[in-house]
Protein backbone atom coordinates (compact mmCIF):
# COMPACT_ATOMS: atom_id res chain seq x y z
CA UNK A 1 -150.74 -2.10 50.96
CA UNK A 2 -148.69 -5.22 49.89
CA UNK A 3 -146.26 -4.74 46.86
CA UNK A 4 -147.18 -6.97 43.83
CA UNK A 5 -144.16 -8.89 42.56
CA UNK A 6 -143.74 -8.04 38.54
CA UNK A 7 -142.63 -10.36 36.09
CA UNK A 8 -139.69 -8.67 33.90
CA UNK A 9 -139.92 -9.17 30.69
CA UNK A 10 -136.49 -9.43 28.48
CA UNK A 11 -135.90 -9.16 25.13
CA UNK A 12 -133.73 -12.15 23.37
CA UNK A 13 -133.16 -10.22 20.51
CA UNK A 14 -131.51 -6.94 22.91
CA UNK A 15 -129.84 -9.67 24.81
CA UNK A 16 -128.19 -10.90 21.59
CA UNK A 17 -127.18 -7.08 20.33
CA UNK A 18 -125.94 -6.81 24.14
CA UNK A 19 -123.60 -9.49 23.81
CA UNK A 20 -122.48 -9.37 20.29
CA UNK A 21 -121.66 -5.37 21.45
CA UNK A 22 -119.59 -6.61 24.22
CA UNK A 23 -117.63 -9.33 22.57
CA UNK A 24 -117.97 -8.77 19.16
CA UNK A 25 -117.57 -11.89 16.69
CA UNK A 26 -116.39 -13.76 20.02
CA UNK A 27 -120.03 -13.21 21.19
CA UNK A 28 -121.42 -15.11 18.15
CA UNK A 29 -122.08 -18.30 19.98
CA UNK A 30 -123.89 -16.71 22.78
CA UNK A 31 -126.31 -14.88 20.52
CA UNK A 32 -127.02 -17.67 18.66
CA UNK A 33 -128.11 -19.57 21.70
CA UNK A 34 -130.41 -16.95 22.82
CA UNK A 35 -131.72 -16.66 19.45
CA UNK A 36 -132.72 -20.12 19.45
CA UNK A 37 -133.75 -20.80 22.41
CA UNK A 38 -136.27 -18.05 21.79
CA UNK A 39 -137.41 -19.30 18.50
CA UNK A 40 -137.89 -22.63 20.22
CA UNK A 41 -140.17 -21.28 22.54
CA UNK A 42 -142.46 -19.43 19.94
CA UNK A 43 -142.29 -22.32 18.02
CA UNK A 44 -143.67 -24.57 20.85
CA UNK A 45 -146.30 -21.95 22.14
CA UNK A 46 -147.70 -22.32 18.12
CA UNK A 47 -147.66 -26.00 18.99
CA UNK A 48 -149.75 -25.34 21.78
CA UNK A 49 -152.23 -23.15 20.47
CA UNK A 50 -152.19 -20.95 23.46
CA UNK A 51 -149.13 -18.71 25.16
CA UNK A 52 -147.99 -19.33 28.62
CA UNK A 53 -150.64 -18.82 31.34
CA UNK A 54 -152.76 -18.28 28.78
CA UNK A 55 -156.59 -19.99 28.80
CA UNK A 56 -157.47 -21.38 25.51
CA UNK A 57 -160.16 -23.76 24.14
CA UNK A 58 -157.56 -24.48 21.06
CA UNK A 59 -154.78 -25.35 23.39
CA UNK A 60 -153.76 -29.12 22.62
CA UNK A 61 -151.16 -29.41 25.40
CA UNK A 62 -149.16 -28.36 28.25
CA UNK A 63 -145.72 -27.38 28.27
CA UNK A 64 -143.14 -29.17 30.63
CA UNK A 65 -140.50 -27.46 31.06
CA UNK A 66 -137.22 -27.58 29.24
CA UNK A 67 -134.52 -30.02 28.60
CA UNK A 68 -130.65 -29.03 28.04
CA UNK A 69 -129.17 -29.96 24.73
CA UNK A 70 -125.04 -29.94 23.15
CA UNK A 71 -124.85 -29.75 19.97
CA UNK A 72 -121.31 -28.68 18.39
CA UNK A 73 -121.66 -26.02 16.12
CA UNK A 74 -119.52 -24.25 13.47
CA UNK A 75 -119.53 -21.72 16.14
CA UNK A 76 -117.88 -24.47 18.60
CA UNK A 77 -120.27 -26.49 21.41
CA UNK A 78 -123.61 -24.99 22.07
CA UNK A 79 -126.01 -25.35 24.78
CA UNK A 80 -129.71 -25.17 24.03
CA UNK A 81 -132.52 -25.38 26.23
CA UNK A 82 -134.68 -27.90 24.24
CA UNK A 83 -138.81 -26.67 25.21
CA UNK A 84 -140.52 -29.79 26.36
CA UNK A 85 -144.65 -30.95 25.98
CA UNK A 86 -146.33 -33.90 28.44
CA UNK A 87 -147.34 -35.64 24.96
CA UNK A 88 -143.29 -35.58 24.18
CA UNK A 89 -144.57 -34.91 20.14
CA UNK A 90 -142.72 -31.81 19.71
CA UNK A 91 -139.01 -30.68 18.63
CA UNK A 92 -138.25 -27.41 17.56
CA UNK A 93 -137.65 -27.06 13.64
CA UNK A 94 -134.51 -24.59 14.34
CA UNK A 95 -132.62 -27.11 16.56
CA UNK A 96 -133.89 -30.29 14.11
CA UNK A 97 -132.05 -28.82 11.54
CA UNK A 98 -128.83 -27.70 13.61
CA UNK A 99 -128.69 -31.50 14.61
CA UNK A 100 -128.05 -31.84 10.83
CA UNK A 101 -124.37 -30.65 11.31
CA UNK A 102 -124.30 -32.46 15.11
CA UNK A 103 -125.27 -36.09 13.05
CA UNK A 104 -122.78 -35.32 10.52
CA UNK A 105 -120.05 -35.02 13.48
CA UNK A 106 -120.96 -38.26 15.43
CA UNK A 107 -121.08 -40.36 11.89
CA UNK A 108 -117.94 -39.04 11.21
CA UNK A 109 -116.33 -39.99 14.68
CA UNK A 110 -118.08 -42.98 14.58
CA UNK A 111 -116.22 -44.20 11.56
CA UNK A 112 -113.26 -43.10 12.38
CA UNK A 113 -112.89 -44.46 16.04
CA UNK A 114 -113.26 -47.82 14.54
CA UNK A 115 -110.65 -47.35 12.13
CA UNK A 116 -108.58 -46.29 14.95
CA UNK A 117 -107.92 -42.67 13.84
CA UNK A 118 -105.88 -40.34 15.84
CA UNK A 119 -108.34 -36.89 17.22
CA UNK A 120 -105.64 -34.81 15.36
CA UNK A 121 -106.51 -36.70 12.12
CA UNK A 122 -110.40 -36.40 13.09
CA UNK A 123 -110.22 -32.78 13.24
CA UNK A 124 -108.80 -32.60 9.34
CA UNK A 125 -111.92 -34.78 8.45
CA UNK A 126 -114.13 -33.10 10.48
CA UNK A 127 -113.13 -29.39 8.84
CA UNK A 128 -112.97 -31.08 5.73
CA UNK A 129 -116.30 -32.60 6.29
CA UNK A 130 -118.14 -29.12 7.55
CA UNK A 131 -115.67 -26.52 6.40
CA UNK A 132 -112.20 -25.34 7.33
CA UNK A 133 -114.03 -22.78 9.68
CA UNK A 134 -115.21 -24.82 12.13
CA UNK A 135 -112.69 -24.95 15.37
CA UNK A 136 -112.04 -27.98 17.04
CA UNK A 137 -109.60 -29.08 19.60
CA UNK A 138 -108.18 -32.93 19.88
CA UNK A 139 -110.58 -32.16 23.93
CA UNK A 140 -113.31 -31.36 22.40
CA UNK A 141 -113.35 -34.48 19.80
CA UNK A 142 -112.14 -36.66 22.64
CA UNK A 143 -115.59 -34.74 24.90
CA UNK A 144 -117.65 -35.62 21.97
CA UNK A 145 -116.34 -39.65 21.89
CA UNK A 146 -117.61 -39.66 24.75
CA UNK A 147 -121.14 -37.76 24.68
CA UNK A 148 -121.20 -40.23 21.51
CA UNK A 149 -121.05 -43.51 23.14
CA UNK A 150 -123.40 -42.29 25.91
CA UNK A 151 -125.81 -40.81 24.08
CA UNK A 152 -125.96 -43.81 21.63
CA UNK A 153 -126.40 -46.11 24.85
CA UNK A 154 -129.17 -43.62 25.96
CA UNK A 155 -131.01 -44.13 22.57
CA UNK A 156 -130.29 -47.93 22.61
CA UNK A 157 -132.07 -48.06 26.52
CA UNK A 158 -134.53 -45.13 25.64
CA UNK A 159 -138.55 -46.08 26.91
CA UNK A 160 -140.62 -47.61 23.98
CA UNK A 161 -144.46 -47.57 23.75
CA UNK A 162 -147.25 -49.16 21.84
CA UNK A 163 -146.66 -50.79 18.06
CA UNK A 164 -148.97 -52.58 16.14
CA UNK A 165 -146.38 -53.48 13.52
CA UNK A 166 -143.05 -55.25 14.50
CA UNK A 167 -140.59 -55.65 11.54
CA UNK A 168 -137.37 -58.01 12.40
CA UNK A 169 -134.48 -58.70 10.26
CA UNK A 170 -130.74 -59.47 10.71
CA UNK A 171 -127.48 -58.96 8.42
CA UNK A 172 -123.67 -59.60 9.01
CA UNK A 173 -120.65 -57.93 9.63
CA UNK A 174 -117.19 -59.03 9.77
CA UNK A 175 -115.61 -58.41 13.39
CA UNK A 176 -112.45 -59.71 15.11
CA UNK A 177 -112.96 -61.97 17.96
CA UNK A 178 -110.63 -63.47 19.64
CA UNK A 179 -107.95 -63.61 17.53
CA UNK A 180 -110.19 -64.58 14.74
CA UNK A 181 -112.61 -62.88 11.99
CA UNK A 182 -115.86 -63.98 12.40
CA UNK A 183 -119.30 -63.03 11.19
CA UNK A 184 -121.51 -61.73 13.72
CA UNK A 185 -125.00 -60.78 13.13
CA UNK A 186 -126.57 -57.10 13.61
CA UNK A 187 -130.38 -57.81 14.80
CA UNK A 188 -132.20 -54.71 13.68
CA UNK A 189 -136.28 -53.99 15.71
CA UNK A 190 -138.24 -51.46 13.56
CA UNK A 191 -141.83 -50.56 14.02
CA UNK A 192 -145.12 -48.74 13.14
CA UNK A 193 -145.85 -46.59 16.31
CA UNK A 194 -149.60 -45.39 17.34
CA UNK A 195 -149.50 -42.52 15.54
CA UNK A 196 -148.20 -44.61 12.16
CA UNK A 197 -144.76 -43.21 11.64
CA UNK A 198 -141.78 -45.62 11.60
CA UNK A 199 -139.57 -45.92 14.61
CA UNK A 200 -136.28 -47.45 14.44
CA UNK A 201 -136.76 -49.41 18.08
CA UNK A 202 -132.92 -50.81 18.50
CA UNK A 203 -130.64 -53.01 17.54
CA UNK A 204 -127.82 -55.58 18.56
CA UNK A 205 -124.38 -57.36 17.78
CA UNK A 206 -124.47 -60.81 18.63
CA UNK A 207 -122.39 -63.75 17.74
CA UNK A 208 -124.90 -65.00 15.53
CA UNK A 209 -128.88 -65.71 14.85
CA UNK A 210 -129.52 -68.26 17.35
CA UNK A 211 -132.23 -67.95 19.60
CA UNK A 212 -130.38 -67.20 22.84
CA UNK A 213 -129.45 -64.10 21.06
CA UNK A 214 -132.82 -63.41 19.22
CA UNK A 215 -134.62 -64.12 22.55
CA UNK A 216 -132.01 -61.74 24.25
CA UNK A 217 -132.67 -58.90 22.22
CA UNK A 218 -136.62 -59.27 22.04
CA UNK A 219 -137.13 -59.33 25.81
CA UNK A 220 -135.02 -56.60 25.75
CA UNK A 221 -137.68 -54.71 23.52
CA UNK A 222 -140.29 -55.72 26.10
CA UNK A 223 -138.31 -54.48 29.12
CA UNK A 224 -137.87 -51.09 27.80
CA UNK A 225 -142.06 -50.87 27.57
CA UNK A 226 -142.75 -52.56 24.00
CA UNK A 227 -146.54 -53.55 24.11
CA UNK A 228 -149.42 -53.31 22.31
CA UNK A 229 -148.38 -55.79 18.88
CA UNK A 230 -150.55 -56.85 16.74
CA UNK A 231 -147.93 -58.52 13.82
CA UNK A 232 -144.58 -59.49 13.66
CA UNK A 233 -143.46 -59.45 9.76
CA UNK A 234 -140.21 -61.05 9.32
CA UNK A 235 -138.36 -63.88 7.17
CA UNK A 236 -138.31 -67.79 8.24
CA UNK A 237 -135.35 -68.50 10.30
CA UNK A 238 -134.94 -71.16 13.06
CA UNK A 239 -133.45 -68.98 15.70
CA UNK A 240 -135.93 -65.68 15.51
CA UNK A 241 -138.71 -68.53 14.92
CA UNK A 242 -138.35 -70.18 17.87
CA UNK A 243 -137.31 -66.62 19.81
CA UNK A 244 -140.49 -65.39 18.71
CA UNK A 245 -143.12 -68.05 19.98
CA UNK A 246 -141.34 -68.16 23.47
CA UNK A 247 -141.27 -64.00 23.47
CA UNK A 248 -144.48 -63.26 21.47
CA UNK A 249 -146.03 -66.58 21.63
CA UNK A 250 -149.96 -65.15 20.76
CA UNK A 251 -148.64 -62.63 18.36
CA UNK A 252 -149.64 -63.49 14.23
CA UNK A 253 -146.17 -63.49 12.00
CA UNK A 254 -146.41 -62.54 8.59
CA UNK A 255 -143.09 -64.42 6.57
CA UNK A 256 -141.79 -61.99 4.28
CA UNK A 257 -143.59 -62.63 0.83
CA UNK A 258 -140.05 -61.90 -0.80
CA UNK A 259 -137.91 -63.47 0.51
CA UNK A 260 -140.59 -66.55 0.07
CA UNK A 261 -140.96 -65.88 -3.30
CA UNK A 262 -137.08 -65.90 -3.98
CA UNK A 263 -136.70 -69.36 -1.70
CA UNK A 264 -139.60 -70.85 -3.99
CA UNK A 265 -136.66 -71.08 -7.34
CA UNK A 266 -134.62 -73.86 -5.54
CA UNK A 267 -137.32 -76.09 -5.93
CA UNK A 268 -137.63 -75.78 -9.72
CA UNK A 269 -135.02 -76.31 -12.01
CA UNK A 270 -135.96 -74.87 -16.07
CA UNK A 271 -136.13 -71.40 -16.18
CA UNK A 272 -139.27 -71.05 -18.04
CA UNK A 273 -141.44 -73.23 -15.13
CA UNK A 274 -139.31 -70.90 -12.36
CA UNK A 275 -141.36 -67.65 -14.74
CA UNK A 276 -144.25 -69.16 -14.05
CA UNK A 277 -144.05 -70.15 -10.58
CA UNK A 278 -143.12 -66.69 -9.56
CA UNK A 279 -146.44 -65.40 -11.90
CA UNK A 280 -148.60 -68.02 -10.29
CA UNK A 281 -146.86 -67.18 -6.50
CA UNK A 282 -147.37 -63.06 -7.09
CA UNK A 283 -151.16 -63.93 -8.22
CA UNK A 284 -151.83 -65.43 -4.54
CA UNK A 285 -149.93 -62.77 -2.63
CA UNK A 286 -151.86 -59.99 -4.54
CA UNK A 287 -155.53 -61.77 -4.50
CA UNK A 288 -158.31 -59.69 -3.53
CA UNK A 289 -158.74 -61.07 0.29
CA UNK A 290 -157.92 -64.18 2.08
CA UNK A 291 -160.26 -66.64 0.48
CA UNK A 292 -159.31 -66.28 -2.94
CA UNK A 293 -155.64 -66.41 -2.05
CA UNK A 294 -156.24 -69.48 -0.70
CA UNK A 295 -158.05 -70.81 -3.80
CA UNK A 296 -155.29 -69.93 -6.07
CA UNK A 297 -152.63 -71.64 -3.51
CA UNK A 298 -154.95 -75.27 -3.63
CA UNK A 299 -154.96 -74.56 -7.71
CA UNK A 300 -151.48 -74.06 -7.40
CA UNK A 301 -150.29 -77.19 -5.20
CA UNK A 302 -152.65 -79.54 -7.29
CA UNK A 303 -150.51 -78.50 -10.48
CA UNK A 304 -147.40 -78.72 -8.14
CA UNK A 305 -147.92 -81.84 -6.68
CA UNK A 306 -147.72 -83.36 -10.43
CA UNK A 307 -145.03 -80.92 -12.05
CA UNK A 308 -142.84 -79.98 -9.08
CA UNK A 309 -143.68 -82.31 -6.37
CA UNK A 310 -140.74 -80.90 -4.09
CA UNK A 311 -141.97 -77.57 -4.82
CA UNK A 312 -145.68 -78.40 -3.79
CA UNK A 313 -143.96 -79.67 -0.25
CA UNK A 314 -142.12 -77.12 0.83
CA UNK A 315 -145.28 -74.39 -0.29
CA UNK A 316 -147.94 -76.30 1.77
CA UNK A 317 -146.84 -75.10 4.62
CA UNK A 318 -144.49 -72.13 3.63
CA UNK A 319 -147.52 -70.28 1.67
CA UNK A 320 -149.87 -70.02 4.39
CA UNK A 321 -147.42 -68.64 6.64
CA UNK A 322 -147.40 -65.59 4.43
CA UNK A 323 -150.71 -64.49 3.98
CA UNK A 324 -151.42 -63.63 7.54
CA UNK A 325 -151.31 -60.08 6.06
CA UNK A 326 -155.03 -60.97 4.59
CA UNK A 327 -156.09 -60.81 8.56
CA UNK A 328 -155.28 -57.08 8.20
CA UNK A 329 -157.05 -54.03 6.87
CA UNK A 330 -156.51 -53.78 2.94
CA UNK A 331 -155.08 -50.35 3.10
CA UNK A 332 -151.62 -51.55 5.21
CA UNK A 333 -151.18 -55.06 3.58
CA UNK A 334 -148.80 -53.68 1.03
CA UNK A 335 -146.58 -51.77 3.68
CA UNK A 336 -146.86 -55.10 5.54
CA UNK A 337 -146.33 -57.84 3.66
CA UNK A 338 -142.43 -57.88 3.27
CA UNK A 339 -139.59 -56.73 5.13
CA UNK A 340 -138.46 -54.64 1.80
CA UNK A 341 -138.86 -51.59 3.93
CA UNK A 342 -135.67 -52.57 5.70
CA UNK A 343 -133.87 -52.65 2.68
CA UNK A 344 -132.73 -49.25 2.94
CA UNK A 345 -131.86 -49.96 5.98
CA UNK A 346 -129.46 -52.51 5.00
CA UNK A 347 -128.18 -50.69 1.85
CA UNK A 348 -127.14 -47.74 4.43
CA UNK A 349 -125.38 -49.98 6.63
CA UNK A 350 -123.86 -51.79 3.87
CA UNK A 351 -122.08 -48.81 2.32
CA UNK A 352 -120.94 -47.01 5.92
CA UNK A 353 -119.59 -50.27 7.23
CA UNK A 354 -117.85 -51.21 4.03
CA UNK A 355 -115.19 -48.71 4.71
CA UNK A 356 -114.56 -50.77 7.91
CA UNK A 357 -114.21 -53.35 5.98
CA UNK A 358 -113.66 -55.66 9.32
CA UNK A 359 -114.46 -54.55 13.02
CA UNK A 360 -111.53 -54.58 15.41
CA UNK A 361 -114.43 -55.66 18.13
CA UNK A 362 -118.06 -56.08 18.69
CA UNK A 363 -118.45 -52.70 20.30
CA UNK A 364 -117.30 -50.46 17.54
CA UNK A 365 -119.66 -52.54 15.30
CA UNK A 366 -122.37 -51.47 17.85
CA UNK A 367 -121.14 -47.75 17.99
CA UNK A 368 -121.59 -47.70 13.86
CA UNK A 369 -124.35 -49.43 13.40
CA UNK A 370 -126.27 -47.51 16.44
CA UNK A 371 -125.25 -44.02 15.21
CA UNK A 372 -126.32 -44.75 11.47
CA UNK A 373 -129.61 -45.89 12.95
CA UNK A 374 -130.37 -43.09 15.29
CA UNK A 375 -129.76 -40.61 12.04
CA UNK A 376 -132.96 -42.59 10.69
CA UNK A 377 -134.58 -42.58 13.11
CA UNK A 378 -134.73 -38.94 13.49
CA UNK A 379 -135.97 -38.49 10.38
CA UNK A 380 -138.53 -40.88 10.24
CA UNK A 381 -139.69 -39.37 13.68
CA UNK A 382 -139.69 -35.63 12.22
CA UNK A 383 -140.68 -36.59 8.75
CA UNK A 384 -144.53 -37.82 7.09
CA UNK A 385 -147.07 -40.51 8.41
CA UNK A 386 -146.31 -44.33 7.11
CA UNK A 387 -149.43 -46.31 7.51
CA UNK A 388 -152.49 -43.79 8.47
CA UNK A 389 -153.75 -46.19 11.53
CA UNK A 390 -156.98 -44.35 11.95
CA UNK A 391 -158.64 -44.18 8.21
């Protein structure tokens, strides 16, 4: 009679007590990693709904497998074996939150390697930064330089999907080029994905906002597996303008109704007609639907045309540009109608890079800006629904 092959069973938690036992406090790391990794799994079967082998009508996926994962640690580098789904919408809460300390590391080195800090000097920051406890050597910062720049390149290159909602904006930052101090401009991608969280898709240092470089960094976007747009909200500029048509040419744009309303000013001159021109302009953009907007805008240039005829010629065709929104169901137009939700975005990026001050080169602009994004993105991917897509 053929012997059955049995599957042994081990417990993590007597595997921990095993090693702690044998190495005492030295052990710590390695009992920590089997902790987690355990917890990870439970956590992902409850993601399931089922066990594994186990049938079950209120299983919602498969798993696939695991993927390995370095995060340093107050208990120096750890690896963790990161439990995979086929849907890829899953990340274990216990290794979400030790990323916390992991983010906190990469800012830091981030920052510093553009100021040109020496690893000794890192390491003071660093234990400052996450307590004197925390043991680093000038091989292990020098390790995690490294692991930063490649895993920031990995996240810049990573596959994109389908997103209805494309926001697009730009801002400077000083950098030395060539002998000089320029401006160059950081183009920032962020989007509403299928399942209406915001996604933080990538982002670029260019020379400026011309549409070589716009074009550049869209078809980019498209190469890494962008599809499936159905508006592109961003300001009026010539460059992203023209990038746009030739990239997206049968995609609507919605112009940022802010920015719009702040451009609208230059054309009046007396403060009190500049109160009601902004009254009469926030009136359109928050009309019932389309057709009454529209109303209110003919009102509006017909007063215009007699009052503020330079005004009434520059919102003809300015206006219209920004009530594309209207085309769109009710419930998203406020999330949709301005680029405002990149403002935090910009304040972020404003206060990091300030200590900076000016970039020795392009690529340590990169390295900062693309660090500070990925942070936000991870919480916008862990954290609540932006626009429900399915009411």
């Amino acid at each position: 009679m053929p012997i059955m092959a049995m599957r042994v069973e081990t417990n993590p938690l007597e595997m921990a007590y095993a090693v702690l036992l044998e190495h005492g406090l030295e052990g710590a790391g390695e009992a920590l990693r089997i902790l987690v990794n355990e917890a990870a799994k439970i956590e992902r079967s409850q993601f399931l709904g089922a066990a594994p082998y186990e049938r079950s009508e209120r299983r919602r996926d498969y798993a696939n497998g695991y993927k390995p994962k370095t995060v340093l640690t107050r208990l120096g580098e750890l690896t963790f074996q990161v439990p995979q789904v086929r849907c890829g919408d899953f990340y274990p809460s216990a290794l979400e939150k030790g990323t916390r300390t992991d983010q906190a590391v990469h800012l830091a080195l981030a920052e510093m390697y553009v100021q040109g800090v020496s690893t000794r000097r890192v390491i003071e920051v660093l234990q400052r930064l996450l307590g004197p406890e925390i043991s680093l050597s000038t091989a292990q910062v020098s390790r995690a330089a490294a692991r930063l720049d490649e895993g920031l390149a990995a996240w810049r290159e990573r596959p994109l999907g389908e997103v209805p909602y494309l926001f697009l904006d730009a801002r400077y930052e000083k950098v030395r080029l060539e002998g000089r101090i320029v401006d160059c401009a950081v183009l920032i991608a962020v989007g509403v994905d299928a399942t209406g969280k915001r996604r933080v898709l990538g982002c670029t240092v260019a020379t400026s906002e011309a549409e070589i470089n716009w074009r550049r960094f869209l078809e980019s976007l498209l190469a890494r597996g962008l599809h499936g747009i159905k508006l592109i909200i961003a300001d009026d500029h010539a460059g992203l303008k023209a990038a746009r048509k030739a990239v997206f040419p049968s995609v609507p744009w919605q112009r940022c109704q802010f920015h719009l309303q702040q451009n609208a000013g230059q054309f009046v001159t007396r403060q009190e007609a500049k109160k009601h021109v902004a009254a009469t302009l926030r009136a359109i953009f928050n009309a019932p639907d389309k057709a009454e907007a529209e109303r209110l805008l003919k009102a509006a240039l017909d007063t215009w045309r007699k009052e503020h005829p330079k005004l009434a010629e520059w919102a003809e065709t300015a206006i219209p540009e920004s009530l594309t929104v209207f085309d769109f169901p009710a419930a998203h137009r406020i999330r949709l109608r301005t680029t405002n939700g990149l403002e935090r975005i910009n304040r972020e990026l404003r206060r990091r890079t300030r200590v900076a001050s000016i970039f020795p080169n392009m690529d340590s602009c990169l390295r900062l800006v693309s660090a500070l994004l990925a942070e936000l993105d991870d919480e916008w991917m862990t954290g609540k629904v932006y626009l429900n897509l399915n009411p």
